[in-house]
Every structure is written in structure tokens, then in C-alpha cells.
PDB file of N, CA and C in Angstrom:
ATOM      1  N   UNK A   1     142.171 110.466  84.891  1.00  0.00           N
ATOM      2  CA  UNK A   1     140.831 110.827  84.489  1.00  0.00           C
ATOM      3  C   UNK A   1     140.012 111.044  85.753  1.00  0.00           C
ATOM      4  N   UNK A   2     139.428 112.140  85.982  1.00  0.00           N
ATOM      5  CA  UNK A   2     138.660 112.365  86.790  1.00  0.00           C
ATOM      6  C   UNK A   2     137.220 112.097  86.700  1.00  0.00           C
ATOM      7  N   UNK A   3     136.394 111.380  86.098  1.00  0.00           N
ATOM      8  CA  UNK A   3     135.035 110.998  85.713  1.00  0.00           C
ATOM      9  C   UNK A   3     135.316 109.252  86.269  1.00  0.00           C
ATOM     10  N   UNK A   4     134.544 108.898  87.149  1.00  0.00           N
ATOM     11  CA  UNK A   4     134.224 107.745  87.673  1.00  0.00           C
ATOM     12  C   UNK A   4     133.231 107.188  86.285  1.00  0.00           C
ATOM     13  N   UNK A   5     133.458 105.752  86.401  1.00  0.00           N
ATOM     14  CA  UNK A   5     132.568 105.045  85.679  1.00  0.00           C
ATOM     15  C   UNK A   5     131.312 104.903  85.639  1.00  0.00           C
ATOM     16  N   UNK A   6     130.416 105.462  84.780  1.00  0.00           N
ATOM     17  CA  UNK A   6     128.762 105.349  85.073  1.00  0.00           C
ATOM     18  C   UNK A   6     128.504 104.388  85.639  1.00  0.00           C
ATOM     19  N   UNK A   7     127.567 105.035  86.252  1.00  0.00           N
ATOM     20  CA  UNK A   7     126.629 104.272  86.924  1.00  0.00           C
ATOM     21  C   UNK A   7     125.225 104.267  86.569  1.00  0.00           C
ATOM     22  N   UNK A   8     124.398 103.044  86.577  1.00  0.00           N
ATOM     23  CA  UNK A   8     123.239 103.058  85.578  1.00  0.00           C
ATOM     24  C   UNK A   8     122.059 103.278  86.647  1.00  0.00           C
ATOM     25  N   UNK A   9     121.344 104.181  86.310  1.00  0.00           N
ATOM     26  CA  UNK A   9     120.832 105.429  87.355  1.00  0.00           C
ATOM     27  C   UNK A   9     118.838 105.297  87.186  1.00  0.00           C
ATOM     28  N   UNK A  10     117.953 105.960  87.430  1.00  0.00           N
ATOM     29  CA  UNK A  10     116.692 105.915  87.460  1.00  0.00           C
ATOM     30  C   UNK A  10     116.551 106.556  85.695  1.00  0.00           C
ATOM     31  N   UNK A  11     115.519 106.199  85.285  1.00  0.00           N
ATOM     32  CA  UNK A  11     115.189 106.474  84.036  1.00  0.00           C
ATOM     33  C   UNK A  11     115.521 107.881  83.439  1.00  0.00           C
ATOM     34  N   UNK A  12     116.408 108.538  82.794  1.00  0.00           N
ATOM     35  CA  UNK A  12     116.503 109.831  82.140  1.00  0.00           C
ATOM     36  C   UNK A  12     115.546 110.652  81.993  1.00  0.00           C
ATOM     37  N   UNK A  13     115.448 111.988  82.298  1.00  0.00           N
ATOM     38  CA  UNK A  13     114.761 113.002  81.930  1.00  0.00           C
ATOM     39  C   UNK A  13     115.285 113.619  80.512  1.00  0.00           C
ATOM     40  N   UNK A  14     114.395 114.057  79.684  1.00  0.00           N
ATOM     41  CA  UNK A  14     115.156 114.775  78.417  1.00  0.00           C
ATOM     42  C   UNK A  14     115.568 115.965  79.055  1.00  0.00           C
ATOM     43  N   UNK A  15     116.158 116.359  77.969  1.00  0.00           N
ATOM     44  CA  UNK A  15     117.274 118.187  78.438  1.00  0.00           C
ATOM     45  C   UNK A  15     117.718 118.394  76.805  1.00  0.00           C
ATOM     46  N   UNK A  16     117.014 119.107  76.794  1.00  0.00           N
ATOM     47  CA  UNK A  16     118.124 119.701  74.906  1.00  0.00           C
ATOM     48  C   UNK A  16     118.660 120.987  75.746  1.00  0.00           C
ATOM     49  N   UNK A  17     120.002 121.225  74.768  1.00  0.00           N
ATOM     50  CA  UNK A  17     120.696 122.308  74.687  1.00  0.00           C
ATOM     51  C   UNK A  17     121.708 122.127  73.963  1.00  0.00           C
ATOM     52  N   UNK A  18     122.273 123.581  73.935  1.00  0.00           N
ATOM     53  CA  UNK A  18     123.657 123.766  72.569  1.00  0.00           C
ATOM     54  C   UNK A  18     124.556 123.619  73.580  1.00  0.00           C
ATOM     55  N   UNK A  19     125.913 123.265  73.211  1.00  0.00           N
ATOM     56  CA  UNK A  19     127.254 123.729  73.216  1.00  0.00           C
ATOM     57  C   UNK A  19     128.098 124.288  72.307  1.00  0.00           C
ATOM     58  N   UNK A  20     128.705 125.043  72.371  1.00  0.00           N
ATOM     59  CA  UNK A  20     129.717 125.734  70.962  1.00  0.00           C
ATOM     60  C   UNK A  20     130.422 124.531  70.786  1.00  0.00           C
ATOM     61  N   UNK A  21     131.083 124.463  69.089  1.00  0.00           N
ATOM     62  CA  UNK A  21     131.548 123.584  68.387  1.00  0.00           C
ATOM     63  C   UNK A  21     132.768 123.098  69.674  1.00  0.00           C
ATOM     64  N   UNK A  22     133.446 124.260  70.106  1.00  0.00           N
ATOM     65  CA  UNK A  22     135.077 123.527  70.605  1.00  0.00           C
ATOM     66  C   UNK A  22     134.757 122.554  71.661  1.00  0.00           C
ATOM     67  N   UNK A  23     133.372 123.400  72.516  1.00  0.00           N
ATOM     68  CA  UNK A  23     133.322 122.180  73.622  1.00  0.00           C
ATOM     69  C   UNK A  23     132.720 120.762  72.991  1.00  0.00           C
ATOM     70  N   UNK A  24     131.864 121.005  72.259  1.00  0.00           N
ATOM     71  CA  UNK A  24     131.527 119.748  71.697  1.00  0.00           C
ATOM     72  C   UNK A  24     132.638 118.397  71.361  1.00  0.00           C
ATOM     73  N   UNK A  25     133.642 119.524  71.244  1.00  0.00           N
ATOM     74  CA  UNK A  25     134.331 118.675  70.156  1.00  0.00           C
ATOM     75  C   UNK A  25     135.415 117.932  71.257  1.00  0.00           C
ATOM     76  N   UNK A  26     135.521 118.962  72.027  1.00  0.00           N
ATOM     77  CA  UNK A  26     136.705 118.395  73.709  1.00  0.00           C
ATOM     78  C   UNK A  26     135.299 117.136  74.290  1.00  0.00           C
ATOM     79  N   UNK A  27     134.451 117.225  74.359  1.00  0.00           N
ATOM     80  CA  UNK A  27     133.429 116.352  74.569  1.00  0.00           C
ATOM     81  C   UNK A  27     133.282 114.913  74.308  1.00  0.00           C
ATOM     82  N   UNK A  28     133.348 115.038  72.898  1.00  0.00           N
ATOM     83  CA  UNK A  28     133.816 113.740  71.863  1.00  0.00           C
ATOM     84  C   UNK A  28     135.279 113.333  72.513  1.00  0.00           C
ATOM     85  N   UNK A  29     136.098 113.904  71.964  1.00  0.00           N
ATOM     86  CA  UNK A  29     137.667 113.616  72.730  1.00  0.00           C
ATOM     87  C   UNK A  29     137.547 112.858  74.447  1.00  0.00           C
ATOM     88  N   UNK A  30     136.721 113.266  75.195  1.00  0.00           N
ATOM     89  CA  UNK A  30     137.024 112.806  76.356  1.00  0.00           C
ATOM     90  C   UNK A  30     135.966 111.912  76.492  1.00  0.00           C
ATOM     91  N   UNK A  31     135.134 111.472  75.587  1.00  0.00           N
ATOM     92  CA  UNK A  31     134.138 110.118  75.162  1.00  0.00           C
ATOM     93  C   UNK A  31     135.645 108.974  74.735  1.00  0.00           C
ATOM     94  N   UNK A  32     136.155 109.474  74.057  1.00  0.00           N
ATOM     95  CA  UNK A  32     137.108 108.464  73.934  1.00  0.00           C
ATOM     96  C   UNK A  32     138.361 108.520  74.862  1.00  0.00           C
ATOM     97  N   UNK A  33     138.379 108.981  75.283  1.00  0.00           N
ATOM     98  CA  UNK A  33     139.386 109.086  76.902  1.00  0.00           C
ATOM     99  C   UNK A  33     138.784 107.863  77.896  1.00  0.00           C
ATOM    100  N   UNK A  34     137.259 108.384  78.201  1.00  0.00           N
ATOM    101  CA  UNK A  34     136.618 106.971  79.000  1.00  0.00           C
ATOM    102  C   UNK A  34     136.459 105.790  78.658  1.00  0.00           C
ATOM    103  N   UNK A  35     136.258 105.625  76.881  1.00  0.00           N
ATOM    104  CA  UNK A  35     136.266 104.173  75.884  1.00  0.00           C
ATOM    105  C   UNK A  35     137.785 103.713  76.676  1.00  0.00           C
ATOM    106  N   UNK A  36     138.929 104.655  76.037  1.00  0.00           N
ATOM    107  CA  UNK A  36     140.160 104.174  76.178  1.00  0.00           C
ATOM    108  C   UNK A  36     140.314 103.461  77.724  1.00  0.00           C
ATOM    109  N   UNK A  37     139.889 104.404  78.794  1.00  0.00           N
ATOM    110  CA  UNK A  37     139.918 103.821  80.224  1.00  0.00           C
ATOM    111  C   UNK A  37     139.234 102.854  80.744  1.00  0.00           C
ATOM    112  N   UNK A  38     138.050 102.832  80.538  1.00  0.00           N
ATOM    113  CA  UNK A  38     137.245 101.557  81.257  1.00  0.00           C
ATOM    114  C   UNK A  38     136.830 100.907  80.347  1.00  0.00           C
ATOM    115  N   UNK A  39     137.509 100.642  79.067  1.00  0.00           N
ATOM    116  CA  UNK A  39     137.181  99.592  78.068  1.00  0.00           C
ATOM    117  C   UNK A  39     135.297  99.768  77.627  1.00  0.00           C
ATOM    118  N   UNK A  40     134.567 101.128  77.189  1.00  0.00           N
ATOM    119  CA  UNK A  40     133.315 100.610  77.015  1.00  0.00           C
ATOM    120  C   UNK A  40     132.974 101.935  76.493  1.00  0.00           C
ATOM    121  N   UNK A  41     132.822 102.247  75.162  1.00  0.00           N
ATOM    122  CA  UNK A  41     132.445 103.187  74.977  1.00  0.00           C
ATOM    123  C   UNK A  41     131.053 104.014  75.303  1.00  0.00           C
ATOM    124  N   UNK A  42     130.999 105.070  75.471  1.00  0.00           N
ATOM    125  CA  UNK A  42     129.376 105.893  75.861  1.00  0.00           C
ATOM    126  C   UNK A  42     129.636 107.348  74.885  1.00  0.00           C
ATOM    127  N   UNK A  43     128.339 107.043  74.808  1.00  0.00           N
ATOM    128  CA  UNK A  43     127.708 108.025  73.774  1.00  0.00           C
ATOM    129  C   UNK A  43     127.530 109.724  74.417  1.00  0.00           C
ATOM    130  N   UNK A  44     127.855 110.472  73.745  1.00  0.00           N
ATOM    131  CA  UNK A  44     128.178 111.980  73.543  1.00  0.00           C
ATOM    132  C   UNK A  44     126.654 112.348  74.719  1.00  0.00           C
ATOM    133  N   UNK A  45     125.589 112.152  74.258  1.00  0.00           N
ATOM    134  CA  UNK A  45     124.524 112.857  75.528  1.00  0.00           C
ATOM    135  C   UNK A  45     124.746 112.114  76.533  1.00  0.00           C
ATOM    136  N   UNK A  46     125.181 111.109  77.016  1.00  0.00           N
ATOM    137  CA  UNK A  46     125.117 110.322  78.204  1.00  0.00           C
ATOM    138  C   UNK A  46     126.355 110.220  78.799  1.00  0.00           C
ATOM    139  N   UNK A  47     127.464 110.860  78.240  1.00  0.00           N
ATOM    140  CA  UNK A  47     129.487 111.209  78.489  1.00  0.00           C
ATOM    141  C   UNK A  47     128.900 112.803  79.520  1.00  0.00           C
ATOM    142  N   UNK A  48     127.957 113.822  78.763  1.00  0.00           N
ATOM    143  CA  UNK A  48     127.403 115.132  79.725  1.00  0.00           C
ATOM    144  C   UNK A  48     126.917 114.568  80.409  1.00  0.00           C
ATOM    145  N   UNK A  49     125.904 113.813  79.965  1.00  0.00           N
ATOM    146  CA  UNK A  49     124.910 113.845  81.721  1.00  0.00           C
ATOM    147  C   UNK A  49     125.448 113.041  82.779  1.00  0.00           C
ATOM    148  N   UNK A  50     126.577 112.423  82.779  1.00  0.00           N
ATOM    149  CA  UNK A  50     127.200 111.735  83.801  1.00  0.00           C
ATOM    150  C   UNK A  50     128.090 112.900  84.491  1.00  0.00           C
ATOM    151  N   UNK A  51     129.075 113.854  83.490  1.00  0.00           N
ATOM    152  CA  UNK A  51     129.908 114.474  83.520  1.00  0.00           C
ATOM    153  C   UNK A  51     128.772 115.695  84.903  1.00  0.00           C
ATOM    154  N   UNK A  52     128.154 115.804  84.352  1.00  0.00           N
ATOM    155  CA  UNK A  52     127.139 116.871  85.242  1.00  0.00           C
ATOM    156  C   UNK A  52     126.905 116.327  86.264  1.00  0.00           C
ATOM    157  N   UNK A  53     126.150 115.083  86.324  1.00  0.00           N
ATOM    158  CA  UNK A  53     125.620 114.554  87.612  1.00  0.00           C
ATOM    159  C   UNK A  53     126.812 114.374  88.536  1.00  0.00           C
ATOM    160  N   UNK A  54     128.280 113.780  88.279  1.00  0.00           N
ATOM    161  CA  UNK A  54     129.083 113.751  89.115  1.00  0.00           C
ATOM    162  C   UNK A  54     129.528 115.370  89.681  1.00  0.00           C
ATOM    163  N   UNK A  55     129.664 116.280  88.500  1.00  0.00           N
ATOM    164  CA  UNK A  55     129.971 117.581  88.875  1.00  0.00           C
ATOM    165  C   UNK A  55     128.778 117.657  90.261  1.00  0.00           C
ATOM    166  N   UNK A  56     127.547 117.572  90.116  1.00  0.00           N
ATOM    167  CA  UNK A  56     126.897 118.200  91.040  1.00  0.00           C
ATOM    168  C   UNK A  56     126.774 117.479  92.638  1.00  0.00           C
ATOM    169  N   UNK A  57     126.866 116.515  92.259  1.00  0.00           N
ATOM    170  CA  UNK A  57     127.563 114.998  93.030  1.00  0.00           C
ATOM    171  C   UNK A  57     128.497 115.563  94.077  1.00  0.00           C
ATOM    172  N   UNK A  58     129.464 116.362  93.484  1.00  0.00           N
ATOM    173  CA  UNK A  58     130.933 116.477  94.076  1.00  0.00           C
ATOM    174  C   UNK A  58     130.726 117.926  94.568  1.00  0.00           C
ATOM    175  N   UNK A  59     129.872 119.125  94.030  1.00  0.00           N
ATOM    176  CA  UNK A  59     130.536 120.391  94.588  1.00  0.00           C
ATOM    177  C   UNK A  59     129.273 120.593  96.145  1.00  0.00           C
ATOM    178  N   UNK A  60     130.863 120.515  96.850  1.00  0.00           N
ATOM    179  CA  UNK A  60     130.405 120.881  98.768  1.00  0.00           C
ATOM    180  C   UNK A  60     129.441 121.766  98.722  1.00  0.00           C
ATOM    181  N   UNK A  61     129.529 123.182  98.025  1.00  0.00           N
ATOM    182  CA  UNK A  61     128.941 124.301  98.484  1.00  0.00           C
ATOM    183  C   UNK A  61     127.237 123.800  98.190  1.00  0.00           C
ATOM    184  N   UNK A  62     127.129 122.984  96.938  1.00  0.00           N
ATOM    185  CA  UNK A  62     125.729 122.658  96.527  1.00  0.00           C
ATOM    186  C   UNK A  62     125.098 121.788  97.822  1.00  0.00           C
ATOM    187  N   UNK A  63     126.103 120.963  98.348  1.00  0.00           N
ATOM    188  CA  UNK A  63     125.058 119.969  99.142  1.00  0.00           C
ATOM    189  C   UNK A  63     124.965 120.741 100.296  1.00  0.00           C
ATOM    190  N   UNK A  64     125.909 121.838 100.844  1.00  0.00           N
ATOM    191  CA  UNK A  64     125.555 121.933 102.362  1.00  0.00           C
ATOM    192  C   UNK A  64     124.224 123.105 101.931  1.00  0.00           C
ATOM    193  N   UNK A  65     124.360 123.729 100.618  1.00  0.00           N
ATOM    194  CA  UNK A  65     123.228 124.855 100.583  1.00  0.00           C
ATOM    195  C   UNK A  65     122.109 124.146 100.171  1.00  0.00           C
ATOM    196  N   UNK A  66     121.607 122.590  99.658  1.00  0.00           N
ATOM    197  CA  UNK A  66     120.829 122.099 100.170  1.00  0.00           C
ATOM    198  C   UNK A  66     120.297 121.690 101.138  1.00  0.00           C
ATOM    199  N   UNK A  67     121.364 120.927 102.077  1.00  0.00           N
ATOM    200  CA  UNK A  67     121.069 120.763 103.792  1.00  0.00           C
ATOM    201  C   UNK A  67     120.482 121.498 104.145  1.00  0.00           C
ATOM    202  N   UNK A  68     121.054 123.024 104.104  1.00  0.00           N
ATOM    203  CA  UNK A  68     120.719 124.463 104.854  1.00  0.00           C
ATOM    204  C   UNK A  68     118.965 124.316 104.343  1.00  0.00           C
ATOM    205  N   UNK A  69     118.519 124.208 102.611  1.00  0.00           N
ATOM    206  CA  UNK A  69     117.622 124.302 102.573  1.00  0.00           C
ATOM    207  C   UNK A  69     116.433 123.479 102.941  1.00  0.00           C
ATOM    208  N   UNK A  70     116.587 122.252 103.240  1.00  0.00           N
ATOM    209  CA  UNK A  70     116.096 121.017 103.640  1.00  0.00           C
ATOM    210  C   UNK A  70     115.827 120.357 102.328  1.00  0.00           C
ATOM    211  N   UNK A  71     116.259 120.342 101.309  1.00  0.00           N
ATOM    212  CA  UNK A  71     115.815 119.410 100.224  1.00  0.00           C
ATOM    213  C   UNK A  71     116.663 118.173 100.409  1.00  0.00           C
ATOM    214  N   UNK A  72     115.961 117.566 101.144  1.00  0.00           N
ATOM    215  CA  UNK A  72     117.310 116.094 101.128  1.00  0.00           C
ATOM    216  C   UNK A  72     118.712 116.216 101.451  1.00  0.00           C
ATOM    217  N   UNK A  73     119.098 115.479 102.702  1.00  0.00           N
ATOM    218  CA  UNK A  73     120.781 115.818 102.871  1.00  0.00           C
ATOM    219  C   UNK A  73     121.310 114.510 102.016  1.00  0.00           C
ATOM    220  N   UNK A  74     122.803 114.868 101.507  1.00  0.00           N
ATOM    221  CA  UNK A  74     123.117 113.701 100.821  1.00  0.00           C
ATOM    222  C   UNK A  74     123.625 112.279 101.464  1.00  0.00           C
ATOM    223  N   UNK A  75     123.490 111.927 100.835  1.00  0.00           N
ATOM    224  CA  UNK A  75     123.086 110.123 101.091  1.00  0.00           C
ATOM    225  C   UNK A  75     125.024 109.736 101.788  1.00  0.00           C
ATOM    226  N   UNK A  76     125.877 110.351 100.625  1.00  0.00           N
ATOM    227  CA  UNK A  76     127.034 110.327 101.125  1.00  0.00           C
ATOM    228  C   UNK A  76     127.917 111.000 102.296  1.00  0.00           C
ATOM    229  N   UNK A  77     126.718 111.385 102.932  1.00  0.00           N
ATOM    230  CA  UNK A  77     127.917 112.428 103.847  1.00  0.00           C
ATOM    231  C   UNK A  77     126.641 111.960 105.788  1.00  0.00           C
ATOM    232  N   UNK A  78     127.650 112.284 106.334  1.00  0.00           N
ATOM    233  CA  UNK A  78     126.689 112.177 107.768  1.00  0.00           C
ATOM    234  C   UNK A  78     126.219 113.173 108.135  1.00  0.00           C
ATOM    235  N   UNK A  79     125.211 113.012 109.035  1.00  0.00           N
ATOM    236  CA  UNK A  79     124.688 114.309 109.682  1.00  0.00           C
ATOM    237  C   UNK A  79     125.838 114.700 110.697  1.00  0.00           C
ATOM    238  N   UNK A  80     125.465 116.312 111.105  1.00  0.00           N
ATOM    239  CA  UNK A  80     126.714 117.318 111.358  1.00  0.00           C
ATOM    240  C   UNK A  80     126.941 116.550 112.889  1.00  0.00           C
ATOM    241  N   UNK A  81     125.927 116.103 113.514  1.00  0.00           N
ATOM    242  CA  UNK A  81     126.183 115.410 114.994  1.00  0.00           C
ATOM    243  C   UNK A  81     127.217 114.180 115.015  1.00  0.00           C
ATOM    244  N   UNK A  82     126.665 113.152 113.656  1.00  0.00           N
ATOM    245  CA  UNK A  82     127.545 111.947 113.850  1.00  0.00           C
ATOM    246  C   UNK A  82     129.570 112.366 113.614  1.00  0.00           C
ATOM    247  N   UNK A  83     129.699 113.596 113.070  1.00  0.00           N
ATOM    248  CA  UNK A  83     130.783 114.061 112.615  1.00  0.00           C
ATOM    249  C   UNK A  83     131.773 114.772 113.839  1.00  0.00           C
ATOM    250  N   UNK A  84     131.354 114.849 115.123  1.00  0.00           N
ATOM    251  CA  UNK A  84     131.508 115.714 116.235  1.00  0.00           C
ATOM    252  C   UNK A  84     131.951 114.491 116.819  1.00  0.00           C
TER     253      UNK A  84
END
């Protein structure tokens, strides 16, 4: 399983939106993939918004094209000097 275990984060923003039935439904399925793995079930809006936040968490191209933009460098990575 590639989804790390939530982590309990600053207060939620709302977000509505659709998904088509199939993803919904692979959605549910991998809600119980994480029950099955870390013993604790989580609920269908909060299985996405983890699923997202780690997605955005993880893709390189997003954080260095933030760096580039100055919105905050990430917390996990060093500046380009300490890396040299």
C-alpha cells in the first residue's frame, strides 16, 4: 500500500466535488485496504483528502516549481546549498 497513515493535520477546509461512480467505488475499496492495514477504519472524504495531500506531498516537480516561485520551500527537503 502506498498511502502512509494519516496524520491528524490543521482544521479542514470544505471542498465538494463529483467523482464518477467507478472511481468512487475503487475509493471505498481502498478505504478498506487502509482499515485492513493499519487496523482503523477512515471515512470516504477523509481516505481523498489524505490520498491528495500525500499525492501533492510527494510530486518533485510541484515543490521545486514552488521553490522557484517562493511560496514556501518544503519543510522536508534542504536548501539547494546544504545539498552541495
Amino acid at each position: 500500500m502506498k498511502l502512509r497513515p494519516r496524520i491528524e493535520a490543521e482544521p479542514p477546509k470544505e471542498l465538494r466535488f463529483r467523482l464518477d461512480s467507478g472511481t468512487f467505488q475503487e475509493l471505498e475499496l481502498y478505504g478498506q485496504l487502509y482499515a485492513h492495514e493499519y487496523g482503523e477504519a477512515i471515512d470516504t472524504p477523509t481516505l481523498a483528502s489524505e490520498i491528495l495531500r500525500q499525492f501533492l506531498a510527494g510530486d518533485r516537480a510541484f515543490k521545486t516549481w514552488k521553490r522557484r516561485r517562493g511560496n514556501g520551500a518544503d519543510a522536508d527537503s534542504e536548501p539547494d546549498e546544504a545539498r552541495a
